[in-house]
Protein backbone atom coordinates (compact mmCIF):
# COMPACT_ATOMS: atom_id res chain seq x y z
CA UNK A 1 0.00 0.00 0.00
CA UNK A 2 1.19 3.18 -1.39
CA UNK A 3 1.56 6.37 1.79
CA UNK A 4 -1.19 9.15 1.38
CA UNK A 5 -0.09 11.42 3.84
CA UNK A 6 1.99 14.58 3.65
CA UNK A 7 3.57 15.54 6.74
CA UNK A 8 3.62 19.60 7.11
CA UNK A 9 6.37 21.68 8.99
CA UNK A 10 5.09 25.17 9.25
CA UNK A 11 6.52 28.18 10.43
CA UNK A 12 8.63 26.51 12.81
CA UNK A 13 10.58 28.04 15.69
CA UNK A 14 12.26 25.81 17.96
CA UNK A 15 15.74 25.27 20.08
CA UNK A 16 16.98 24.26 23.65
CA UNK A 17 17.13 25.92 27.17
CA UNK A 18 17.35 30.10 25.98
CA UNK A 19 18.74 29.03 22.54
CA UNK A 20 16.26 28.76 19.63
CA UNK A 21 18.20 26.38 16.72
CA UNK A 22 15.54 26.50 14.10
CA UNK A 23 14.03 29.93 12.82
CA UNK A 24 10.72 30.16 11.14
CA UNK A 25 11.08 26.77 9.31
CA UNK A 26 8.40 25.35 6.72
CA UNK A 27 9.33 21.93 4.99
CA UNK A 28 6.98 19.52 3.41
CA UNK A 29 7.19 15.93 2.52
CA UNK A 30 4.50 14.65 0.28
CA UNK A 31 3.01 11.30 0.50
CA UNK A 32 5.20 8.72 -1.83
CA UNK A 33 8.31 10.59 -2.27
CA UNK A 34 11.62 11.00 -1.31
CA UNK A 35 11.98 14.08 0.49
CA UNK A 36 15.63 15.37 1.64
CA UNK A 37 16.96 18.24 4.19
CA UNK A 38 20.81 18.79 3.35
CA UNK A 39 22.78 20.97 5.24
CA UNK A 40 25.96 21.03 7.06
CA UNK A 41 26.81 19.76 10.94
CA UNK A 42 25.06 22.49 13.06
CA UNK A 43 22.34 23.52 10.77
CA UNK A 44 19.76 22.26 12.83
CA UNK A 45 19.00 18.79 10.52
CA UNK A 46 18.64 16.50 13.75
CA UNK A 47 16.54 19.20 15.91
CA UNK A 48 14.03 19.19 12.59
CA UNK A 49 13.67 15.37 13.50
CA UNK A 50 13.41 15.75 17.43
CA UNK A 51 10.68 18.45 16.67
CA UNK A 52 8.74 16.52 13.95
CA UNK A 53 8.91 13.59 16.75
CA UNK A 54 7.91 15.79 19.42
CA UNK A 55 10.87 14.90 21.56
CA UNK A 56 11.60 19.24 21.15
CA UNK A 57 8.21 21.27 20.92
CA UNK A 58 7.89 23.87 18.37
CA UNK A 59 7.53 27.18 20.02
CA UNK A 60 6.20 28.76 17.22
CA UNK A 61 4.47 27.30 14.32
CA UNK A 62 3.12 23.90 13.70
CA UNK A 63 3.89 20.44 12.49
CA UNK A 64 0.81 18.34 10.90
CA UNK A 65 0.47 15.28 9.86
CA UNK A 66 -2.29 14.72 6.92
CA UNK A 67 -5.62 16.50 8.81
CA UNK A 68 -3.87 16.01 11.94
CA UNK A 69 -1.94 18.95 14.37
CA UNK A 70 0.90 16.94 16.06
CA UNK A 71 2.86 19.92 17.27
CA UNK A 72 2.23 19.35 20.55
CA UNK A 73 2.11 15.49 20.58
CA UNK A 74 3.97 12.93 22.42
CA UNK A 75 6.24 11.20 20.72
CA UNK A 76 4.96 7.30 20.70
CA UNK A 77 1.38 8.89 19.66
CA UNK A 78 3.65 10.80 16.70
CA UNK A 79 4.93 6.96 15.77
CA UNK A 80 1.28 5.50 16.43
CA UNK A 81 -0.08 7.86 13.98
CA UNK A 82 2.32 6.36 11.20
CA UNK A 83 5.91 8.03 11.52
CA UNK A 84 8.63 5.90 12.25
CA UNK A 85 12.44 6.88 12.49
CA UNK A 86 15.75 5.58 12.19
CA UNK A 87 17.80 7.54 14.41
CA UNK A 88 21.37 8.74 13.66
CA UNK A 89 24.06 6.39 14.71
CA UNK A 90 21.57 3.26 14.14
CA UNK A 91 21.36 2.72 17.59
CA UNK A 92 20.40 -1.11 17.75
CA UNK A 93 20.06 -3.15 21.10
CA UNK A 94 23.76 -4.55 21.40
CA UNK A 95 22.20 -7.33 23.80
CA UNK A 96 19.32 -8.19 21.94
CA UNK A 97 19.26 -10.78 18.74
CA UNK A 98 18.47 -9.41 15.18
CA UNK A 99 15.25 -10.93 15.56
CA UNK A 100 14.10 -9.49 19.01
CA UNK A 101 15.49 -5.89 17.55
CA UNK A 102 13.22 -6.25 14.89
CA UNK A 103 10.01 -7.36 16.91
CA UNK A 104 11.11 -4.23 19.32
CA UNK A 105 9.86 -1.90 16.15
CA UNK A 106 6.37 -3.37 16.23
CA UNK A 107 6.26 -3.15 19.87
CA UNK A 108 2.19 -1.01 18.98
CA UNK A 109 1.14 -3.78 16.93
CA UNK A 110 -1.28 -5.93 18.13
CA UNK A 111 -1.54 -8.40 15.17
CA UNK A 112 0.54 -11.14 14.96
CA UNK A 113 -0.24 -11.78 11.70
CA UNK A 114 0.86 -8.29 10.53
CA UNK A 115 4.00 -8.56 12.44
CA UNK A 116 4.84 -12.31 10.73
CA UNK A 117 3.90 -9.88 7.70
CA UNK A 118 6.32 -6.93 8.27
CA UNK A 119 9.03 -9.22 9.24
CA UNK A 120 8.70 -11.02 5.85
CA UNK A 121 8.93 -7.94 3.80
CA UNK A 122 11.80 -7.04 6.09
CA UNK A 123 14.06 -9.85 5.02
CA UNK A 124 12.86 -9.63 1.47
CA UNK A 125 14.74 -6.71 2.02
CA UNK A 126 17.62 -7.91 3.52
CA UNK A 127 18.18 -11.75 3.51
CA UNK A 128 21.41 -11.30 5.83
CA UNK A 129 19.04 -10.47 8.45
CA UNK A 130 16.89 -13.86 8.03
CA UNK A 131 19.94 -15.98 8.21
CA UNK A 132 21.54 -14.10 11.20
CA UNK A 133 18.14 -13.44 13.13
CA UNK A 134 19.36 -15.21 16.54
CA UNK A 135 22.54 -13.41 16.50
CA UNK A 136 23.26 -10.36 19.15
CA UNK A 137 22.97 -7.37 17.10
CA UNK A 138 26.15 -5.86 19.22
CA UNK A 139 28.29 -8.47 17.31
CA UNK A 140 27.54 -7.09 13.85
CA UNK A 141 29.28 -5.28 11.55
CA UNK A 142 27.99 -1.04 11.46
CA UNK A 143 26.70 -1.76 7.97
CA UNK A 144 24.99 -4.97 9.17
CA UNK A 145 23.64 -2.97 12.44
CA UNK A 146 22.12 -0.28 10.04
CA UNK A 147 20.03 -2.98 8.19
CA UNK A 148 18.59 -3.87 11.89
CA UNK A 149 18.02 -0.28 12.34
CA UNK A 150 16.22 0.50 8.83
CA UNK A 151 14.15 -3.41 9.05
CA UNK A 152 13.11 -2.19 12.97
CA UNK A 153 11.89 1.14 11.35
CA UNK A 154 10.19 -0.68 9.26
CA UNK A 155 8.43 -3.35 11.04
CA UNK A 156 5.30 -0.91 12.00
CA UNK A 157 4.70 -0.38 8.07
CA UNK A 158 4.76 3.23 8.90
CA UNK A 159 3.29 5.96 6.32
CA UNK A 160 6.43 7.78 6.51
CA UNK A 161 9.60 6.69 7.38
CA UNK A 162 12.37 9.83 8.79
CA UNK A 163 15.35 8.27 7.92
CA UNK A 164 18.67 10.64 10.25
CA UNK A 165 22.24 10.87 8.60
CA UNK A 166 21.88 6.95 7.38
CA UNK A 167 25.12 7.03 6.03
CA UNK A 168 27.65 8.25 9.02
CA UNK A 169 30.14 5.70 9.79
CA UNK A 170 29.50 3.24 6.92
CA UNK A 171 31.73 2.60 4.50
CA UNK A 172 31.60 4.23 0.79
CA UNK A 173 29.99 0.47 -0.58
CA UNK A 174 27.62 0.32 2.12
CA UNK A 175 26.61 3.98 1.66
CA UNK A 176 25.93 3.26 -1.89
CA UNK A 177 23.98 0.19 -0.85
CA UNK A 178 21.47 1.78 2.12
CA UNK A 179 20.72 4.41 -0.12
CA UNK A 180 19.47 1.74 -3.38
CA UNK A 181 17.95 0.49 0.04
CA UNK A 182 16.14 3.25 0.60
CA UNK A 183 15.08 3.80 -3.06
CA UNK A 184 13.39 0.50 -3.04
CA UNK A 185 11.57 1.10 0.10
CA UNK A 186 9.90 4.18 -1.16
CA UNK A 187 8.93 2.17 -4.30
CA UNK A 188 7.21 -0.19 -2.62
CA UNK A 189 5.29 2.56 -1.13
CA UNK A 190 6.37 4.13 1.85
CA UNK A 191 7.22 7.87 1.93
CA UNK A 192 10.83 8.99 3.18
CA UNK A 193 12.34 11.94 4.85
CA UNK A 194 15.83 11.76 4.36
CA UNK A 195 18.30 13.85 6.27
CA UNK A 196 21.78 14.07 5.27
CA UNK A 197 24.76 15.64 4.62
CA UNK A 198 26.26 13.43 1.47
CA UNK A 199 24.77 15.67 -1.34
CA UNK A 200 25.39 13.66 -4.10
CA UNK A 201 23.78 10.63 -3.58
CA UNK A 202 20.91 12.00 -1.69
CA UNK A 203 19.67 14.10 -4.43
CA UNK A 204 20.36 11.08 -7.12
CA UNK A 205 17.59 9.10 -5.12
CA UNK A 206 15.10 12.35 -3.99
CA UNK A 207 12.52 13.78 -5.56
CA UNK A 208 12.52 17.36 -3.67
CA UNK A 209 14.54 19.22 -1.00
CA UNK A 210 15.29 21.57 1.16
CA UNK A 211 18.93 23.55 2.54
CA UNK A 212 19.29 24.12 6.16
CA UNK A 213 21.76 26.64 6.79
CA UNK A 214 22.10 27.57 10.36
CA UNK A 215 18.42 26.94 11.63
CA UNK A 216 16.93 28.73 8.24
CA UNK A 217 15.74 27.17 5.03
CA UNK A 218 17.88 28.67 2.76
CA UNK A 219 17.36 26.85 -0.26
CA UNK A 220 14.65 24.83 -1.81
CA UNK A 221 13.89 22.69 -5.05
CA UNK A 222 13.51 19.98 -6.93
CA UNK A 223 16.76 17.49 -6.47
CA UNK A 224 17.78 18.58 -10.38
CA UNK A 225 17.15 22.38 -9.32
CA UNK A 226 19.49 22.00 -6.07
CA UNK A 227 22.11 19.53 -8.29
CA UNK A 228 22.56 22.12 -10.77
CA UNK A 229 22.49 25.43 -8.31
CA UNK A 230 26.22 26.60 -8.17
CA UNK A 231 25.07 29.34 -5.03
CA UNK A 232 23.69 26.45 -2.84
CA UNK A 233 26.83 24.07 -4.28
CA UNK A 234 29.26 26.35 -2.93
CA UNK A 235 27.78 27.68 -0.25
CA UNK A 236 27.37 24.47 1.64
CA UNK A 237 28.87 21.11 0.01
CA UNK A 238 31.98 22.47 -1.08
């Protein structure tokens, strides 16, 4: 089943203690594409995702979901409403088998069935996983420990899947693998938001974006009008 919601960032204002990071931000991903925020370390990418989770309130400005205000909703309603993420750093449970990781992103659904389901479509994915599901994820390999991370955000079949800095830490062939990955999971039908900082192959895969640049949206576009825009080139991925 194809997503049919677009999430809505609107007017935007948030930060930390006295400090506000993000300034008057609107970003929109539409239901069944690939939507990315570039930007550089500091430009307020990963306090975009905390906010959109709810783990940061906006303080101005308001984040919707389809019909639905979530500005000011907890974060497991946020990811019970169809928004799942896979955090930066992957962030599996070292003590915990491949298997149990994966059940652990299901942990709302009731359905067995649709569990058995989503782990299926999971290891259609990535096969590595079925044949090492009783192994502690700790003893994996980073690249192996981000598909745990990407088949636990997964195993909720969420509408929209937030997807943080995906390739930090991986090596060049496993970058180039997560993100056909990630192409192939938003053609089976679930929308991404995909925040990163490795321009190239993050507008090869997206179909729009947007350029943070220190807590503003300085730049937006199609991925072909941000590709070929020498300003936002050398202004922030030079």
């Amino acid at each position: 089943m194809s997503s049919t919601i677009d999430l809505n960032v609107r007017n935007a204002t948030t930060g930390y203690d006295a400090v506000n990071v993000l300034h008057d931000v609107s970003v929109q991903a539409k239901a069944g594409n690939i939507t990315c925020i570039l930007g550089s370390n500091g430009a307020g990418k990963s306090t975009l995702v905390r906010m959109i989770l709810g783990l940061t309130p906006a303080r101005s400005g308001n984040v919707a979901f389809g019909e639905t205000d979530i500005t000011k909703t907890r974060t497991h309603k946020v990811i019970g409403k169809g928004i799942s993420c896979i955090p930066e750093g992957r962030a599996v449970f070292p003590k915990c088998t491949v298997l149990q990781n994966l059940r652990l992103g299901a942990y709302g659904v009731e359905s067995e069935d649709e569990i058995q389901n989503s782990l299926k479509n999971v290891y259609e994915l990535f096969p590595r996983l079925h044949e090492r599901k009783t192994q502690i994820a700790g003893t994996m390999s980073g690249g192996e420990q981000a598909m745990v991370s990407i088949g636990r955000g997964l195993m909720s079949s969420p509408e929209l899947l937030v997807i943080d800095e995906p390739s930090l830490g991986l090596s060049p062939l496993f970058v180039t693998e997560t993100f056909k990955i990630i192409r192939e999971i938003n053609n089976r039908g679930t929308s991404v938001l995909l925040i990163e900082q490795n321009v190239k192959q993050t507008l090869a895969i997206s179909h729009y974006g947007y350029v943070l640049g220190q807590g503003r949206v300085v730049a937006e576009g199609t991925s072909k009008e941000l590709s070929s825009s020498e300003a936002v080139h050398s202004a922030y991925f030079s």
